[in-house]
N, C-alpha and C. Protein backbone atom coordinates (compact mmCIF):
# COMPACT_ATOMS: atom_id res chain seq x y z
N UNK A 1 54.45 203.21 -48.13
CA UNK A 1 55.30 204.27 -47.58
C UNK A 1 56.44 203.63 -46.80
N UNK A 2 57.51 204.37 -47.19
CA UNK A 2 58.43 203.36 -46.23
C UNK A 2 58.71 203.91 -44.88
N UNK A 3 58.37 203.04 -44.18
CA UNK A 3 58.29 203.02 -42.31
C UNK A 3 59.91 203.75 -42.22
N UNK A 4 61.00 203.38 -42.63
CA UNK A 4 62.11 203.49 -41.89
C UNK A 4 62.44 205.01 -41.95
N UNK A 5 61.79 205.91 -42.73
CA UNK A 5 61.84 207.51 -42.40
C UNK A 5 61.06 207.78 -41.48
N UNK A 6 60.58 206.90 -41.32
CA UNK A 6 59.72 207.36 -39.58
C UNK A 6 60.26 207.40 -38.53
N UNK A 7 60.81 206.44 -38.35
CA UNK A 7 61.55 205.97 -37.31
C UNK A 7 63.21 206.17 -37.01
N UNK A 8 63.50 206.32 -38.12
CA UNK A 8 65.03 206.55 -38.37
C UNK A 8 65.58 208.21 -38.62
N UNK A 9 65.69 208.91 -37.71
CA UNK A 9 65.49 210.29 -37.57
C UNK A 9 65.28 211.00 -38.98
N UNK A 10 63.86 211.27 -38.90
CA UNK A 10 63.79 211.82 -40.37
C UNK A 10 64.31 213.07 -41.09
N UNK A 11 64.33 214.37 -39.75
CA UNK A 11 64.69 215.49 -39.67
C UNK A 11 66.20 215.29 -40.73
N UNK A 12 66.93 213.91 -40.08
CA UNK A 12 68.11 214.08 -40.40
C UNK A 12 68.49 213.46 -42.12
N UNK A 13 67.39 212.83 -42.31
CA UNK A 13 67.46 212.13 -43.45
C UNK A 13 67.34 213.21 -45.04
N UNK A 14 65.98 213.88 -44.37
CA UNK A 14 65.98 215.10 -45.08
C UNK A 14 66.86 216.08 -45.16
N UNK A 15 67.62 216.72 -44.50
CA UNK A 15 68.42 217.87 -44.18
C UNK A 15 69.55 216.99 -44.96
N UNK A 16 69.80 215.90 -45.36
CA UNK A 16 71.26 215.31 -46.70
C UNK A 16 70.77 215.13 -47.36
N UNK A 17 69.41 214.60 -47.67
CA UNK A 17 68.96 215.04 -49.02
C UNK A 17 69.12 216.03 -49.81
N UNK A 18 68.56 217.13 -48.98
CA UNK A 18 68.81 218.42 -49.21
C UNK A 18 69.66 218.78 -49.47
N UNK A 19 70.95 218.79 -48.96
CA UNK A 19 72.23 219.57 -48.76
C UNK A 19 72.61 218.90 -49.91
N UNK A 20 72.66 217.82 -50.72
CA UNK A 20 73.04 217.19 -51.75
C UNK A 20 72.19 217.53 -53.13
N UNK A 21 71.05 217.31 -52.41
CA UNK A 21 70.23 217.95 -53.97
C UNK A 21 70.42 219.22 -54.09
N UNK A 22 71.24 220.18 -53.33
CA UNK A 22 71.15 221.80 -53.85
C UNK A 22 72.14 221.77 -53.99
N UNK A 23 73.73 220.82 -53.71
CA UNK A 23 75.05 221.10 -54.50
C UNK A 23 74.53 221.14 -55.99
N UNK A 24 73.86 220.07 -56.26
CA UNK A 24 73.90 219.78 -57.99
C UNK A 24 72.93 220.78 -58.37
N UNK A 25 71.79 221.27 -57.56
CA UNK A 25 70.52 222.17 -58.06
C UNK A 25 71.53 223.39 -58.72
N UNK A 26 72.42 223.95 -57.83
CA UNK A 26 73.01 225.54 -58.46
C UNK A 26 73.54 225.08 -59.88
N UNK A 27 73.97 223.92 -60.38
CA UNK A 27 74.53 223.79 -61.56
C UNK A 27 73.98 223.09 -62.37
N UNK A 28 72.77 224.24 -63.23
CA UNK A 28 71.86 223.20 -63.97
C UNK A 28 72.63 222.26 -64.67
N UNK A 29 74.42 222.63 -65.68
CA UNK A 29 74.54 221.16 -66.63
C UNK A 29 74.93 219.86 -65.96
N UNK A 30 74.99 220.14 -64.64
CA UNK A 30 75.57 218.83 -63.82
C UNK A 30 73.98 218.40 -62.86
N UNK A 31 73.11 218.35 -63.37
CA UNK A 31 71.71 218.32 -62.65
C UNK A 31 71.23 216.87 -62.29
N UNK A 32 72.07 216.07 -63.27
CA UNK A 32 71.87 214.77 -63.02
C UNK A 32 72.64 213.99 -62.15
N UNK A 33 73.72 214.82 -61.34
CA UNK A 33 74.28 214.23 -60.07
C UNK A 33 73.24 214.34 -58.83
N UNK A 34 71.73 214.49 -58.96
CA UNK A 34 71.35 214.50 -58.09
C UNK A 34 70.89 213.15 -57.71
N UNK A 35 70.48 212.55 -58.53
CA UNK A 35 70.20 211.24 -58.55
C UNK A 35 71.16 209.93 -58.71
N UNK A 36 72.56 210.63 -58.94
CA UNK A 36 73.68 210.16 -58.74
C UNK A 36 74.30 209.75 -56.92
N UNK A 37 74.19 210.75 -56.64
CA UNK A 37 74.55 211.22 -55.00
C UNK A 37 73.62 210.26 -54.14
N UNK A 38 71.73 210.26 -54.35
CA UNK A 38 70.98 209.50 -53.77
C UNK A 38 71.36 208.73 -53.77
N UNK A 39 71.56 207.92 -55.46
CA UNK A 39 71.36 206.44 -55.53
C UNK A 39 72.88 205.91 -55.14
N UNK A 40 73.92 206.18 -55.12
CA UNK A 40 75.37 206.01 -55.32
C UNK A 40 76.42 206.44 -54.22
N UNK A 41 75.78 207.55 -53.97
CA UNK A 41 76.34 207.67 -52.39
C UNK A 41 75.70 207.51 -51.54
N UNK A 42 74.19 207.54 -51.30
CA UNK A 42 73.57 206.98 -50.53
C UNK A 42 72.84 205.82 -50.12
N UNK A 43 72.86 205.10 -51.58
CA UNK A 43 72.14 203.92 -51.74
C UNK A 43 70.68 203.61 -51.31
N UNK A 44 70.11 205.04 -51.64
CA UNK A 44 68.62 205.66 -51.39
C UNK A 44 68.17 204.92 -52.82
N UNK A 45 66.70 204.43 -52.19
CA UNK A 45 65.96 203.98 -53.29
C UNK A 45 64.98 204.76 -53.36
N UNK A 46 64.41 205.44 -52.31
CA UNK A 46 63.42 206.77 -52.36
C UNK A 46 63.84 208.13 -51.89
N UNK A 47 63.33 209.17 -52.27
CA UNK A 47 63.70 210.46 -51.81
C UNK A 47 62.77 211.23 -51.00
N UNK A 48 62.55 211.66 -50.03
CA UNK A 48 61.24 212.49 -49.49
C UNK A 48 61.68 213.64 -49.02
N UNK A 49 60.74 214.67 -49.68
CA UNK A 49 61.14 216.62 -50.02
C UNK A 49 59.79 217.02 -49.49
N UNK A 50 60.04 218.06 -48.53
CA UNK A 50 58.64 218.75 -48.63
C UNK A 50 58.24 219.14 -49.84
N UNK A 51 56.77 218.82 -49.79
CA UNK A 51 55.63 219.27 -50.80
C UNK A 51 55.47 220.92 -51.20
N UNK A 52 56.76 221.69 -51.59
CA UNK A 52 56.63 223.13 -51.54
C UNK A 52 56.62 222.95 -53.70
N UNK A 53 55.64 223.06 -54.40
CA UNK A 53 56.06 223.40 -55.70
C UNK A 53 56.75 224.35 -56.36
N UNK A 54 57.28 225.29 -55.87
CA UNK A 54 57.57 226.86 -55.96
C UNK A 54 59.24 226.43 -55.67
N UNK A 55 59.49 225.47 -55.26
CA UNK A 55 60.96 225.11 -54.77
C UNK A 55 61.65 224.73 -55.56
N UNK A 56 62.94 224.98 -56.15
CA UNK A 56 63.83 224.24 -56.83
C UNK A 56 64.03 222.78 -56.69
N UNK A 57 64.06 222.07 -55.31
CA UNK A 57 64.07 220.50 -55.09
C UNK A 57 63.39 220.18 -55.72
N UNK A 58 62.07 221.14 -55.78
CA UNK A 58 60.39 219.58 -55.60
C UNK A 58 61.02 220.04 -57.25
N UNK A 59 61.14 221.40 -58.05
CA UNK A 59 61.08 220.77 -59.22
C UNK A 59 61.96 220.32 -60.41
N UNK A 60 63.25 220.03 -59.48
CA UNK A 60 64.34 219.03 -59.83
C UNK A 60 63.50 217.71 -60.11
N UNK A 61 62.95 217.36 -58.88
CA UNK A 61 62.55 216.20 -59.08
C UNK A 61 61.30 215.81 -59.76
N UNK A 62 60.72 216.60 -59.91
CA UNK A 62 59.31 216.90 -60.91
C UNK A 62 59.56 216.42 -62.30
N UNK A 63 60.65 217.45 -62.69
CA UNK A 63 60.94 217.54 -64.01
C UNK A 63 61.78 216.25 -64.51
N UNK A 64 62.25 215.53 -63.72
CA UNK A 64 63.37 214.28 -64.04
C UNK A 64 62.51 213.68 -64.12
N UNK A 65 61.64 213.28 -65.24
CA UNK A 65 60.80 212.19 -65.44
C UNK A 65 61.65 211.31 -65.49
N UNK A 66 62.74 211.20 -66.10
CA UNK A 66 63.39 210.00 -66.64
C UNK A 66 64.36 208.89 -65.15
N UNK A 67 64.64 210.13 -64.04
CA UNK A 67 65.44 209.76 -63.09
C UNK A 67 64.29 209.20 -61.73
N UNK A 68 63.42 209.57 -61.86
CA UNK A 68 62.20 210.12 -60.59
C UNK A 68 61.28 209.55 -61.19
N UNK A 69 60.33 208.95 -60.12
CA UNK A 69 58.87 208.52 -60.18
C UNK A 69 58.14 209.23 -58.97
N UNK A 70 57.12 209.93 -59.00
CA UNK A 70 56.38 210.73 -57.95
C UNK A 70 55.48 209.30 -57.49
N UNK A 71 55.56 208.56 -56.14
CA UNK A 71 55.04 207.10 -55.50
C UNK A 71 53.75 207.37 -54.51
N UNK A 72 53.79 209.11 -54.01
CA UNK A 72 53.14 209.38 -52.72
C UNK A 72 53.23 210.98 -52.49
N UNK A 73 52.17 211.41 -52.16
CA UNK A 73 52.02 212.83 -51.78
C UNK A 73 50.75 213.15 -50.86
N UNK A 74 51.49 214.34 -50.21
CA UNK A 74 50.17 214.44 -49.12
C UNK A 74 50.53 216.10 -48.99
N UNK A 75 49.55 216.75 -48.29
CA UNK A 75 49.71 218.17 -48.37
C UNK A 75 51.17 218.87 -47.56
N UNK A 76 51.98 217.46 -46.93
CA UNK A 76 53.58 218.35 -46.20
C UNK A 76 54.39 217.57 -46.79
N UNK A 77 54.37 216.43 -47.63
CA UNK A 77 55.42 216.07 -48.59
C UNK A 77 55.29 215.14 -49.30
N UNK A 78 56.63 214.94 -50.40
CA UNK A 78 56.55 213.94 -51.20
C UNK A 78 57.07 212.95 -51.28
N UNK A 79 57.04 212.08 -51.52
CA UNK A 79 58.24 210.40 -51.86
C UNK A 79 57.93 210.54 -53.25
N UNK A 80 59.66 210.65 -53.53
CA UNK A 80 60.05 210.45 -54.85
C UNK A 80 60.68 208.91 -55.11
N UNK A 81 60.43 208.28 -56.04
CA UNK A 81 61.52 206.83 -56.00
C UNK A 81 61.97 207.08 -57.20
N UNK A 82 63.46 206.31 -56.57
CA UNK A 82 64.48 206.80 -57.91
C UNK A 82 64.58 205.59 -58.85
N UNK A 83 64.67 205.90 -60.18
CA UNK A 83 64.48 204.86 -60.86
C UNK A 83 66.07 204.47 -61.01
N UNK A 84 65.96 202.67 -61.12
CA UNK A 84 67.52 202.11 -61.55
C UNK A 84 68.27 203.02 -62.95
């Protein structure tokens, strides 16, 4: 698990995740800027979303087998790692 979302205000880490994964979420044919934005504007090698399945995030990232690897889950969230 990586320590530095612990320590490195996580509230805040999540809340741009977010705000970035739901620009691209409203436009399913541009869906693959989500993993664009992580890896490229953020230079995120993992992603962590609350554990809600019913959510558009968790199943952006669910469904991107090809972009996403599911690394870690627990009953309040997930680490996604983004593949190169």
């Amino acid at each position: 698990m990586p320590f530095y979302f612990l320590t490195y205000a996580p509230a805040d880490l999540w809340w741009l995740y977010h705000v970035i994964a739901a620009i691209f979420i409203k436009f399913y044919d541009i869906i693959w800027g989500v993993k664009f934005a992580l890896r490229n504007i953020l230079g995120a090698e993992t992603a962590v979303i609350p554990n809600k399945p019913d959510s558009w995030l968790y199943k952006v990232f669910d469904n991107l087998k090809s972009d996403f690897e599911k690394v870690y889950e627990n009953k309040e969230l997930v680490i996604f790692r983004i593949k190169p």
